[in-house]
Each structure stands twice: as C-alpha cells, then as structure tokens.
C-alpha atoms as a PDB file:
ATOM      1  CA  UNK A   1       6.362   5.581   9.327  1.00  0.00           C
ATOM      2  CA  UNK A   2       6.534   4.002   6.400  1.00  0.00           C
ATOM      3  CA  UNK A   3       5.235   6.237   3.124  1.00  0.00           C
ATOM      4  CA  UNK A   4       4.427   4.927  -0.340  1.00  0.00           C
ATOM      5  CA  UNK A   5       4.798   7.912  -3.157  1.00  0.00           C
ATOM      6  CA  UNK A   6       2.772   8.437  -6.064  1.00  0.00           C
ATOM      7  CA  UNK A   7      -0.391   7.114  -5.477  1.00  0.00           C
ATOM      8  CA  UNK A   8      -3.106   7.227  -8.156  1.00  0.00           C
ATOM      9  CA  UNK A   9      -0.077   7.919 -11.042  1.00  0.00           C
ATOM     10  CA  UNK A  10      -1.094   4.887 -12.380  1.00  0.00           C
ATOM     11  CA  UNK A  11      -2.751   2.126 -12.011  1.00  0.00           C
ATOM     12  CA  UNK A  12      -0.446  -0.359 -10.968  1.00  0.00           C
ATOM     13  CA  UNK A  13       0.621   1.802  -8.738  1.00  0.00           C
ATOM     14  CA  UNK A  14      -1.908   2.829  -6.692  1.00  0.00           C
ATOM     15  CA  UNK A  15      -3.287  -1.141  -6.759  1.00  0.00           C
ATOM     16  CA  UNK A  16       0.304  -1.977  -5.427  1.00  0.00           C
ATOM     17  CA  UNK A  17       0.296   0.848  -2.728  1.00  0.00           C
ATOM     18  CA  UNK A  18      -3.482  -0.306  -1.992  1.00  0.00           C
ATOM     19  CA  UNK A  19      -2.574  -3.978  -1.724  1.00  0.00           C
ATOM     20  CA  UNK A  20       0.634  -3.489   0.765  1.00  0.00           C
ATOM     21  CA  UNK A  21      -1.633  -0.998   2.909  1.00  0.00           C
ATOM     22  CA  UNK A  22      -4.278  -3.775   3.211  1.00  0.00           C
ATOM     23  CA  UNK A  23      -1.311  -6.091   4.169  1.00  0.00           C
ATOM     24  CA  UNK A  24       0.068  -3.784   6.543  1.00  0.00           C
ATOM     25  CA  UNK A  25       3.628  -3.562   4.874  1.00  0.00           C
ATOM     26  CA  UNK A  26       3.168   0.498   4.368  1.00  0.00           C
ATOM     27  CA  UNK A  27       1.392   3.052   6.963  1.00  0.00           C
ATOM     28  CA  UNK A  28       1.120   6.220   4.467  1.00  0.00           C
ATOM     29  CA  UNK A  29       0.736   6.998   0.911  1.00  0.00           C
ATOM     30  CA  UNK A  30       0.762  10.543  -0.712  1.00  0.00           C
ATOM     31  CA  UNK A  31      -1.726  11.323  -3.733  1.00  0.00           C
ATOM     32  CA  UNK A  32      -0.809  12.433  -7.050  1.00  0.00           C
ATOM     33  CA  UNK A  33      -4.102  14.548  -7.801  1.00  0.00           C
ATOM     34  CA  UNK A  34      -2.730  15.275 -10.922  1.00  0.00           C
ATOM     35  CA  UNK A  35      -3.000  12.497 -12.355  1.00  0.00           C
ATOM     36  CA  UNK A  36      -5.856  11.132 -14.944  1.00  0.00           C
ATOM     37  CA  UNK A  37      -6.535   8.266 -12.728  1.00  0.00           C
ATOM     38  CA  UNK A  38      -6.973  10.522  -9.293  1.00  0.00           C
ATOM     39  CA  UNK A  39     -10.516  10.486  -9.033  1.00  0.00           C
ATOM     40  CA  UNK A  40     -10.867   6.596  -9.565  1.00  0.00           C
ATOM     41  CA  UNK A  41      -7.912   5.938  -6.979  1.00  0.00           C
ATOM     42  CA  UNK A  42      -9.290   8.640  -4.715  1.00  0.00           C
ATOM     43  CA  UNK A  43     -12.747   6.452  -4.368  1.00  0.00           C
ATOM     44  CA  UNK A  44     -10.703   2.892  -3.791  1.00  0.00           C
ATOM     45  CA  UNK A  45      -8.643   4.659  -0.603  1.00  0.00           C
ATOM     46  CA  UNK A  46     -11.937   3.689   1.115  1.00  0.00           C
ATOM     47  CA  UNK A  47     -10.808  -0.208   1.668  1.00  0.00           C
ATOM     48  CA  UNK A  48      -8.090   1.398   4.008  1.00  0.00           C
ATOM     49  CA  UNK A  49      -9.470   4.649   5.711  1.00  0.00           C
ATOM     50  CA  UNK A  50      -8.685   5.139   9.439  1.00  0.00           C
ATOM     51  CA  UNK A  51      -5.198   2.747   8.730  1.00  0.00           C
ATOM     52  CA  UNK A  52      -2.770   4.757   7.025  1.00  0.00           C
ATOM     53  CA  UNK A  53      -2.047   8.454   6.885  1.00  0.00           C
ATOM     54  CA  UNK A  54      -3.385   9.493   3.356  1.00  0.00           C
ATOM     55  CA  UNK A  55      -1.429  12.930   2.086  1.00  0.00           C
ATOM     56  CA  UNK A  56      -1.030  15.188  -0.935  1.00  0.00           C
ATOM     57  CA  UNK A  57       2.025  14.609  -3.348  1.00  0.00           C
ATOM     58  CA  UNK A  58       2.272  18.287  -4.255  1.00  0.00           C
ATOM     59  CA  UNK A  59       3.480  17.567  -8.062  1.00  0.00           C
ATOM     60  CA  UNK A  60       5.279  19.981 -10.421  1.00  0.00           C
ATOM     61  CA  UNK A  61       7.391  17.770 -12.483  1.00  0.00           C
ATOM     62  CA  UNK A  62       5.566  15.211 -13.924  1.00  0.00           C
ATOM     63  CA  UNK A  63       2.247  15.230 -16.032  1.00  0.00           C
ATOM     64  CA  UNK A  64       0.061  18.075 -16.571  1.00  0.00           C
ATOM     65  CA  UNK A  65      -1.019  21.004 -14.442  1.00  0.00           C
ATOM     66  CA  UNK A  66      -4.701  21.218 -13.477  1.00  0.00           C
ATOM     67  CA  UNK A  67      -4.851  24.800 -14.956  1.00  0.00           C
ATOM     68  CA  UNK A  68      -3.085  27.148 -17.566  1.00  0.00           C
ATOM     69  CA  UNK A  69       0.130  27.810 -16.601  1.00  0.00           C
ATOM     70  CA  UNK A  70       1.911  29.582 -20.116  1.00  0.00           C
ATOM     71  CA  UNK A  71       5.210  29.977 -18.664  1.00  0.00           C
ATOM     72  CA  UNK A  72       5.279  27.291 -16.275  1.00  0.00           C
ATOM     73  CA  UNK A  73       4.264  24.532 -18.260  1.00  0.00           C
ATOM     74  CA  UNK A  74       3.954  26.213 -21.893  1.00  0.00           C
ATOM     75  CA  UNK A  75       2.926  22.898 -23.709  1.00  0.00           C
ATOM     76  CA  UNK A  76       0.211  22.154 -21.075  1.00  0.00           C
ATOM     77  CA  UNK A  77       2.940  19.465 -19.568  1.00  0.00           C
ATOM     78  CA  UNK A  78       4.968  19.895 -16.505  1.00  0.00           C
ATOM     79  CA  UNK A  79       8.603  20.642 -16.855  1.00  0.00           C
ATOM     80  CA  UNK A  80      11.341  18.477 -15.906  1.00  0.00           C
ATOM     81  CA  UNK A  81      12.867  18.530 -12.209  1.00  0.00           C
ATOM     82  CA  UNK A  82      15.814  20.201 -13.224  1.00  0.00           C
ATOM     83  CA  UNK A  83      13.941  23.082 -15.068  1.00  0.00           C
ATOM     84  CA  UNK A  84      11.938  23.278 -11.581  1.00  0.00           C
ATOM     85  CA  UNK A  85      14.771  24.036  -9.686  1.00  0.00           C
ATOM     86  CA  UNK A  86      17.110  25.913 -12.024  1.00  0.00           C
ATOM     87  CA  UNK A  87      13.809  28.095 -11.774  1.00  0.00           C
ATOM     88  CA  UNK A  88      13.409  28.146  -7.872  1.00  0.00           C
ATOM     89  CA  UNK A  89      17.250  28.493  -7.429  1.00  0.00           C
ATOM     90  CA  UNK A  90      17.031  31.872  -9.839  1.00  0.00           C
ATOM     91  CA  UNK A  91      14.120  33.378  -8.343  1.00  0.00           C
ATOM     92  CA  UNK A  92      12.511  33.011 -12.175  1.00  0.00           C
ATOM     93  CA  UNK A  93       9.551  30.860 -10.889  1.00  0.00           C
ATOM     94  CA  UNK A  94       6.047  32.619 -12.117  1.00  0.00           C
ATOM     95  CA  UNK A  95       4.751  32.709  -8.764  1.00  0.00           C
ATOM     96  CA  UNK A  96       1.336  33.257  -9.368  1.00  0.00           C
ATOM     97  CA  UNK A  97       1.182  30.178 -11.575  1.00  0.00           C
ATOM     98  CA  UNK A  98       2.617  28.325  -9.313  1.00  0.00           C
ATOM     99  CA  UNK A  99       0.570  29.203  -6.558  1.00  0.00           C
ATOM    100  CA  UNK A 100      -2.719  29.320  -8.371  1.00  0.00           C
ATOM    101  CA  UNK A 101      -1.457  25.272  -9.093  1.00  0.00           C
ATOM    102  CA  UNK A 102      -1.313  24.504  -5.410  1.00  0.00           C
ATOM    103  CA  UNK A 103      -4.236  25.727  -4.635  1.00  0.00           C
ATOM    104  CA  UNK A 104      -5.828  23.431  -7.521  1.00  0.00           C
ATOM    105  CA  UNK A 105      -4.324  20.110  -6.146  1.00  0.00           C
ATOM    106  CA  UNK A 106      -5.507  21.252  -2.956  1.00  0.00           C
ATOM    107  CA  UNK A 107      -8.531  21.402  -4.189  1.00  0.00           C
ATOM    108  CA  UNK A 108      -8.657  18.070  -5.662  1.00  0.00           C
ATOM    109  CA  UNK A 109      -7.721  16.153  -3.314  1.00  0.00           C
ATOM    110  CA  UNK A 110     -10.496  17.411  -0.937  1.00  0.00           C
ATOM    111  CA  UNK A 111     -13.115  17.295  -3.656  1.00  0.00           C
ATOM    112  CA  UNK A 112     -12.671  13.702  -3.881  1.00  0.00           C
ATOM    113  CA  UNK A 113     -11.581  12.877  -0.187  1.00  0.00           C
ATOM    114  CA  UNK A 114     -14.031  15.067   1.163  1.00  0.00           C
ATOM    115  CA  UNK A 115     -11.727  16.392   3.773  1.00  0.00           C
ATOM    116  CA  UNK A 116      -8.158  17.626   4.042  1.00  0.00           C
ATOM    117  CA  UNK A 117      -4.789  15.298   3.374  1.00  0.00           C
ATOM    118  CA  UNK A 118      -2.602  14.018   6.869  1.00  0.00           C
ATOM    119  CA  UNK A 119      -0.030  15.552   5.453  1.00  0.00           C
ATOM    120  CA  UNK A 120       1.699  16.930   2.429  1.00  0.00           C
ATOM    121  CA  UNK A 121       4.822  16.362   0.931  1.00  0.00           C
ATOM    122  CA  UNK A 122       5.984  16.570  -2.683  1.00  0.00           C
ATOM    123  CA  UNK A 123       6.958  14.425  -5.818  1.00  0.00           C
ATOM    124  CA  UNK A 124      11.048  14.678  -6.504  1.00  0.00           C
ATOM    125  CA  UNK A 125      10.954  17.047  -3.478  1.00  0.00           C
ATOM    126  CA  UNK A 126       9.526  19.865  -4.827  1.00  0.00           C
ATOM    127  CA  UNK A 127       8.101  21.250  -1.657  1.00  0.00           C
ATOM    128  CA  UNK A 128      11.402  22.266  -0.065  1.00  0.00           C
ATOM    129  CA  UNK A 129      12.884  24.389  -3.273  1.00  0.00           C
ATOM    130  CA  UNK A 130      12.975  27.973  -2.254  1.00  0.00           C
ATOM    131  CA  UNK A 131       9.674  29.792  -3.737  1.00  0.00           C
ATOM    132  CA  UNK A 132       7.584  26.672  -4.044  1.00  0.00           C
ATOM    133  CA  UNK A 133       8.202  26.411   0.142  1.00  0.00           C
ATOM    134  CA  UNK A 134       6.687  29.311   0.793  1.00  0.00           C
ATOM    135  CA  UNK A 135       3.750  29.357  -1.078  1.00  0.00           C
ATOM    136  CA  UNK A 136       3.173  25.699  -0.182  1.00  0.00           C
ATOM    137  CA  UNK A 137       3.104  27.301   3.477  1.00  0.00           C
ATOM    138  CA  UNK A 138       0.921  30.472   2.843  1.00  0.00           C
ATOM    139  CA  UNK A 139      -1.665  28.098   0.776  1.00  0.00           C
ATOM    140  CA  UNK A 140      -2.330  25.833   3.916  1.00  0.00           C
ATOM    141  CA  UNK A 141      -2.229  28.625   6.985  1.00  0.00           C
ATOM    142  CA  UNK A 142      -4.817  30.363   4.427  1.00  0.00           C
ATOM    143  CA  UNK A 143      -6.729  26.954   4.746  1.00  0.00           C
ATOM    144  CA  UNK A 144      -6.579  27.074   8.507  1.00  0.00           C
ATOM    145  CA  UNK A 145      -4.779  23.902   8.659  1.00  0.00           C
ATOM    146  CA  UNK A 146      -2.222  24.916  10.639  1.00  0.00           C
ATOM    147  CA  UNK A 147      -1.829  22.211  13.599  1.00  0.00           C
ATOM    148  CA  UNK A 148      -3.869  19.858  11.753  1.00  0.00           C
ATOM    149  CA  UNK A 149      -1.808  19.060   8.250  1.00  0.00           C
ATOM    150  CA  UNK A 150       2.038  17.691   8.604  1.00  0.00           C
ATOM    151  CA  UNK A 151       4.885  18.310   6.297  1.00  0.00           C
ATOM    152  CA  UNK A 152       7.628  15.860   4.657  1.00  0.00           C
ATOM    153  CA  UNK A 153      11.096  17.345   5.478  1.00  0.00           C
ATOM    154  CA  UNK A 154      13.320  15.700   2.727  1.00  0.00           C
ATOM    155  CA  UNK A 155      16.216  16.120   4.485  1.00  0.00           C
ATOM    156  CA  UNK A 156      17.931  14.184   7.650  1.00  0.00           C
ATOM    157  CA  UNK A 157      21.180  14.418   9.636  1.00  0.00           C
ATOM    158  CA  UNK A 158      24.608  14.220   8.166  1.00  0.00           C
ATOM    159  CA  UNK A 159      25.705  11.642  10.276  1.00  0.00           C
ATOM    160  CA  UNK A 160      22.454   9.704   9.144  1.00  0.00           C
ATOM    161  CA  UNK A 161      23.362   9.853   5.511  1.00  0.00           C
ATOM    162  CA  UNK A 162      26.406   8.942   5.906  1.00  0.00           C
ATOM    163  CA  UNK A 163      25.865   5.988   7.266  1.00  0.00           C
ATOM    164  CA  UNK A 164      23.383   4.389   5.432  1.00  0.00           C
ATOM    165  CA  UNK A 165      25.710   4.472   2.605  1.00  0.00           C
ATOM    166  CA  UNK A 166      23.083   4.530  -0.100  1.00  0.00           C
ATOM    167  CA  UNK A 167      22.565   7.004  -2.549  1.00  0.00           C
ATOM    168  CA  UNK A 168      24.389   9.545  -0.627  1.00  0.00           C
ATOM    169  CA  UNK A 169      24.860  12.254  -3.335  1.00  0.00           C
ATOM    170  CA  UNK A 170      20.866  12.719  -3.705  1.00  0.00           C
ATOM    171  CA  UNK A 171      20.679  12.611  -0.140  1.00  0.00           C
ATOM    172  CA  UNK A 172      23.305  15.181   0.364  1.00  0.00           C
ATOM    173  CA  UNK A 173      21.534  17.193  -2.308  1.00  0.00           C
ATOM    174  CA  UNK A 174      18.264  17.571  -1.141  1.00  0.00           C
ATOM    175  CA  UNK A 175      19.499  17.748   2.537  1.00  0.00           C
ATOM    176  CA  UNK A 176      21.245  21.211   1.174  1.00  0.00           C
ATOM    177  CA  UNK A 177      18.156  22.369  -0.548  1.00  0.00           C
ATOM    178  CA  UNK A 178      15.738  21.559   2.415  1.00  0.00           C
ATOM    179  CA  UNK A 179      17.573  24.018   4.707  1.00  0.00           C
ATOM    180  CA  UNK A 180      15.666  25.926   6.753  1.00  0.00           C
ATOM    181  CA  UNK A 181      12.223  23.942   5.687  1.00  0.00           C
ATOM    182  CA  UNK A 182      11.666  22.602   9.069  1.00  0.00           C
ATOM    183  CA  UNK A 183      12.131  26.048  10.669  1.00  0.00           C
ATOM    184  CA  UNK A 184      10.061  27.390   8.602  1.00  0.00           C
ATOM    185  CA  UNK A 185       7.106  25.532   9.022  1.00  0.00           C
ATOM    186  CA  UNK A 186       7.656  25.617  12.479  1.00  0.00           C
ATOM    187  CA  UNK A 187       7.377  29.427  12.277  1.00  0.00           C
ATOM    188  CA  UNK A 188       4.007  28.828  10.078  1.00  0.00           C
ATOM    189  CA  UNK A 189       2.233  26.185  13.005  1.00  0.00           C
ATOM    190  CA  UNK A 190       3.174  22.949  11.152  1.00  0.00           C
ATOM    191  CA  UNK A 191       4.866  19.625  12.248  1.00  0.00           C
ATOM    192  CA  UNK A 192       7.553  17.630  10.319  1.00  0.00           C
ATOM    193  CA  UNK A 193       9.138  14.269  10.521  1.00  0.00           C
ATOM    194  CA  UNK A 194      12.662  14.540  12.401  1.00  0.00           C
ATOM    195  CA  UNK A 195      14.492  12.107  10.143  1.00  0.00           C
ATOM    196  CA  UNK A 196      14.021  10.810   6.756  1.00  0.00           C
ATOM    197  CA  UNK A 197      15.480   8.223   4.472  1.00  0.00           C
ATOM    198  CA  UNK A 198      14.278   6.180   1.779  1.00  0.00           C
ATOM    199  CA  UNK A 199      16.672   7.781  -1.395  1.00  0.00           C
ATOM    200  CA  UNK A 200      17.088   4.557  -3.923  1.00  0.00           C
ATOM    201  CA  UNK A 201      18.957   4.105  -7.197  1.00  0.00           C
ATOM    202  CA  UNK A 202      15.788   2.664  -8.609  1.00  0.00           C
ATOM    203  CA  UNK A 203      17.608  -0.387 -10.024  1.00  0.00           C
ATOM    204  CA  UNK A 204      15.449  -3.210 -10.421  1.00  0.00           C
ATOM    205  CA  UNK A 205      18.354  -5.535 -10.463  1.00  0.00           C
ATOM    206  CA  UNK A 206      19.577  -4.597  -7.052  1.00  0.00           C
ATOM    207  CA  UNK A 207      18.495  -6.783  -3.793  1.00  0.00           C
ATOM    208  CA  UNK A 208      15.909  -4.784  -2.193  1.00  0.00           C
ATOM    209  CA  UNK A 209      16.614  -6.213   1.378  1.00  0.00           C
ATOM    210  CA  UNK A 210      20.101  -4.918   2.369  1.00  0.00           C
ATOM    211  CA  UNK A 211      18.998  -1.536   1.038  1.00  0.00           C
ATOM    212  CA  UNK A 212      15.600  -1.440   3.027  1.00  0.00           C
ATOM    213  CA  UNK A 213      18.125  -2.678   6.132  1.00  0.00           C
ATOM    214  CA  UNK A 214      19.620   0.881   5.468  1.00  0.00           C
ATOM    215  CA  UNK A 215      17.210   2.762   5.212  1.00  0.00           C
ATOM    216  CA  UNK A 216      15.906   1.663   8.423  1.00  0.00           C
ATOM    217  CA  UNK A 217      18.886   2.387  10.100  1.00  0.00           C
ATOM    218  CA  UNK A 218      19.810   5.342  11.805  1.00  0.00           C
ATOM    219  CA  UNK A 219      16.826   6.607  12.143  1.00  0.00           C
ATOM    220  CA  UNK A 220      15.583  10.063  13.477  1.00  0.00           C
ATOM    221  CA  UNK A 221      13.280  10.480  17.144  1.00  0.00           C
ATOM    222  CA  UNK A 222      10.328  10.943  14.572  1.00  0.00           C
ATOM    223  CA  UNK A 223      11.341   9.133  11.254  1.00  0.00           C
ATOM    224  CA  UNK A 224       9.675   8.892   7.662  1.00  0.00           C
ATOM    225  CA  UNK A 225      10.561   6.265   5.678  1.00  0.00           C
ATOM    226  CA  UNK A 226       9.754   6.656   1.465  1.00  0.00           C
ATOM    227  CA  UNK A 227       9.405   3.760  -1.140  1.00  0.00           C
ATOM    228  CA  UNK A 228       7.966   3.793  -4.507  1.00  0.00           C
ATOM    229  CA  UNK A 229       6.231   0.231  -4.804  1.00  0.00           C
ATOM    230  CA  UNK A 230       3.780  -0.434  -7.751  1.00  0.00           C
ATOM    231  CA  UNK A 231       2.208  -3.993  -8.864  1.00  0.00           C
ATOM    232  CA  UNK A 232       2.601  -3.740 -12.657  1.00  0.00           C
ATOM    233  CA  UNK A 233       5.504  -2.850 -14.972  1.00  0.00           C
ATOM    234  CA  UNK A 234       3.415  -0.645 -17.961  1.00  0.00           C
ATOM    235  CA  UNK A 235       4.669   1.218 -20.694  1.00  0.00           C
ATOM    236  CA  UNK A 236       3.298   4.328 -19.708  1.00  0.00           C
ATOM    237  CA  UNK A 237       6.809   6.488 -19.340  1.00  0.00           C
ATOM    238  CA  UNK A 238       7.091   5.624 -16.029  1.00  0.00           C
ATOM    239  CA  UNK A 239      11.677   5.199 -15.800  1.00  0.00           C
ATOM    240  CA  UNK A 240      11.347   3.402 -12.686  1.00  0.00           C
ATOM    241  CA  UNK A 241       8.097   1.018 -13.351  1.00  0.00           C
ATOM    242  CA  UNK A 242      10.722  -1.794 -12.770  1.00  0.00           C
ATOM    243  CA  UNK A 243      12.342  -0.947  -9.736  1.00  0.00           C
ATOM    244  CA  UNK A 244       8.436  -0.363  -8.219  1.00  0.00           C
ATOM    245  CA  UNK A 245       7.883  -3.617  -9.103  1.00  0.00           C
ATOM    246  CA  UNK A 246      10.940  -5.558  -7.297  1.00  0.00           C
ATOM    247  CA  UNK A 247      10.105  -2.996  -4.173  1.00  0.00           C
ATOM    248  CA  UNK A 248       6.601  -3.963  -4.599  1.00  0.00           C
ATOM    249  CA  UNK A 249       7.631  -7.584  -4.197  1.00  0.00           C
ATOM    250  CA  UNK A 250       9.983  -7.458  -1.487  1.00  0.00           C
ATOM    251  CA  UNK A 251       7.629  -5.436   0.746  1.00  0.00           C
ATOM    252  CA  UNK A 252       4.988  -7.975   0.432  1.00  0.00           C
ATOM    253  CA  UNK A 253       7.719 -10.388   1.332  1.00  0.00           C
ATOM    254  CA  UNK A 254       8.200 -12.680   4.993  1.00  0.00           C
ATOM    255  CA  UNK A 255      11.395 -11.335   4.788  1.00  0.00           C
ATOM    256  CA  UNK A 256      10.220  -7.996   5.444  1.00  0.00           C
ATOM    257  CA  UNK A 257       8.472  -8.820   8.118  1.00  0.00           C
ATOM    258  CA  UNK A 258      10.854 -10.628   9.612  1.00  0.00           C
ATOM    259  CA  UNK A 259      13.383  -7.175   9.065  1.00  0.00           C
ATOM    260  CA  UNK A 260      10.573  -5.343  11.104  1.00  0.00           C
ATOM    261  CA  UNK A 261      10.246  -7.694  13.965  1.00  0.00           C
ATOM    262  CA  UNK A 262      14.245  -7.987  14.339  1.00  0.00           C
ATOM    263  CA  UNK A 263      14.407  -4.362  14.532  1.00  0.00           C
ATOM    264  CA  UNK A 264      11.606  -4.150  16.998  1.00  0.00           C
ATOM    265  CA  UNK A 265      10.058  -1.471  14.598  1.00  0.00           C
ATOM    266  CA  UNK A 266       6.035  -0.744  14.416  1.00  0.00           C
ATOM    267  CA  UNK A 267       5.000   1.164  11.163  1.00  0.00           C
ATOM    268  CA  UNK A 268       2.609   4.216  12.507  1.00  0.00           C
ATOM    269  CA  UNK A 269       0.544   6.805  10.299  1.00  0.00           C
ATOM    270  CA  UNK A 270       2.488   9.643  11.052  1.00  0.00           C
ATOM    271  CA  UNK A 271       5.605  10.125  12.157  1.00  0.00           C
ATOM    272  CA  UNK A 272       4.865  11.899  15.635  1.00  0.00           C
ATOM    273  CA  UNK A 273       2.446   8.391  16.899  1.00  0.00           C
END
C-alpha cells in the first residue's frame, strides 16, 4: 500500500495526490479535515471512489483546530510538533480539548464523505503519542467502528530500519514512541499495517528513485508505504512544498513503474488486501 499524506492541505496538494490516484501511482490518501480547502477536496475524491483507500489524517500540529481549544491551541492555531509531544510525554495534554477535537475531524470528514474514513492515521504521527492514542481509540469503538476502520502504526522492525538506511534517526524515534500502539488497538478491535516505511529528509535536491528503492525494501507481511507528493510549489508555509513537488514528479514517472514491476509489487488499498 502505497499512502499519500495531507490531502486537501492545499491545493496543489490534493490535485497532485488526485492526479497520481487517477494514474494509479498511489492506492491511499489520508484527509486533512482541518484544512480551509477540506470541503472542496472532499467533493473532487469522487473521480477516484472505490480505487484507493480514503482515511482521516488526525491533525494536531498544523493549522487551526475546528473548535476552541484555550490551552491547546491558545491563539486559535495548532501548536508545533514538539509542543505536542513535550505535552503527551508529561501527561500535561488538556484531554478534554483534545478529545472534543477528534471527535470534530471525525465529524468532518463524514459530513462531507458521507460515510466513515478506511482508515485513520495522523499528520507528524500524532496518533501514536501516549494520551492522544487512547482517546483516538475510545473516539472510534464509541463510533462502533471497531472491525471496520484501520489504523497507521508508524513504527516497523529494527532490522527494517536499519536497513533501508534512510532517515534512520526519525525512524528510530517514532518506532520508540509507537510502542505498544499496535497492541493496543488490537485490544480495542482494530487492524494495523505490519510494517511501515516511507520517513524522507524532504530535500528536493535529492534523487527520489534510490530513496523510493528503500523504502520499498524490507518490507513487512502487511506493509504501508507514506509519501508526501503535491503538484505545485506555493508560498503558503508549506517547508516541504519543494520536496512534494520532485516526489510528485518522480511518482508520475516510467521509472516508477518500471521500480514496481521489477519488484513484482501491486499497490492495494489497504494493507491487509
């Protein structure tokens, strides 16, 4: 499985996740409902219903909440990733907030889909930090979608990591912080992906191919593979609108085709098909 992140955060984005799903370069995406141009993107997924998995990007680092959240997000913005988890690590996260913000991107993303995500995962990870894990969990078995909804486990094997020899120390990171997730769910009635790569150093100057040739090795029984593609470069504070760009380019590229049919490798919706 091959998942594109941050749909509908802009629109280059979600016309460059849109355009490689059409193409059949990507099987997933995962919504940013968030985001001011959610409800516009939400109506376009239409062109590629029934052919991808379509998820939730839980987000609580970038943009603005969908609610009040006066100690969460103060200024009506979301706080930087490592303000998130300097407050999940402490046990300082205001849980209700937090909660009552889950429940709202829930929300909207079945408002405008009209039905539940695939799956959910969330952006920078935020849906394996210790607080935000469990409420994630307790929000969705309240839903009943136990058995129905997958989850994105961030982390992989050791062994994996290693040997993909790309950005090992955010691997290793978020492997450590993602202990215990799959469990976890388990306990709750969900599925995960077994295996997971994907981590980049979001340098647009780097060759995409060798580093896509890693990430599709060692893979997992049941593997999930993120990228972060996007058609346009805008100045909209996006700090990797370049890098999407080059990955944009490359998957939409013979020569990623031609990876895929030398590895014998068939991109699926989910990572259990």
């Amino acid at each position: 499985m091959l998942c594109a992140d941050d749909y509908g955060m802009n629109e280059g984005v979600s016309e460059g996740i849109l355009a490689l799903a059409d193409a059949g370069r990507i099987s997933a995406t995962s919504c940013m409902t968030n985001a001011p141009d959610w409800p516009h993107a939400a109506r376009d997924l239409v062109t590629v219903e029934g052919r991808i998995g379509i998820g939730l990007h839980l987000t609580l680092s970038w943009g603005r909440p969908l609610g009040t959240m006066p100690r969460f997000a103060p200024d009506g913005a979301m706080p930087a990733l490592g303000t998130v988890m300097r407050l999940a690590l402490s046990g300082r996260l205001p849980q209700d907030e937090i909660a009552a913000e889950i429940e709202r991107q829930l929300d909207r993303f079945c408002e405008e889909r009209g039905r539940e995500p695939d799956f959910v995962d969330g952006h920078q990870h935020v849906q394996i930090l210790p607080g935000i894990r469990r409420l994630l969990l307790a929000a969705l078995a309240r839903r009943g979608w136990a058995g129905r909804v997958w989850l994105r486990d961030s982390s992989d094997r050791l062994a994996s990591i290693m040997a993909r020899r790309i950005a090992g120390p955010k691997a290793l990171l978020v492997h450590g912080l993602a202990l215990g997730f799959r469990r976890e769910a388990a306990r709750s009635g969900f599925e995960t992906n077994d295996g997971f790569s994907g981590y980049s150093p979001f340098d647009p100057a780097r060759p995409n191919g060798p580093d896509m040739e890693r990430h599709l090795s060692a893979l997992g029984p049941e593997p999930l593979v993120m990228c972060h593609p996007g058609r346009t470069s805008g100045d909209d504070g996006d700090e990797i609108a370049a890098a999407r760009v080059a990955e944009f380019v490359y998957l939409s590229s013979p020569a990623f085709a031609e990876l895929l049919d030398r590895r014998g490798l068939r991109l699926v919706p989910r990572p259990s098909v």
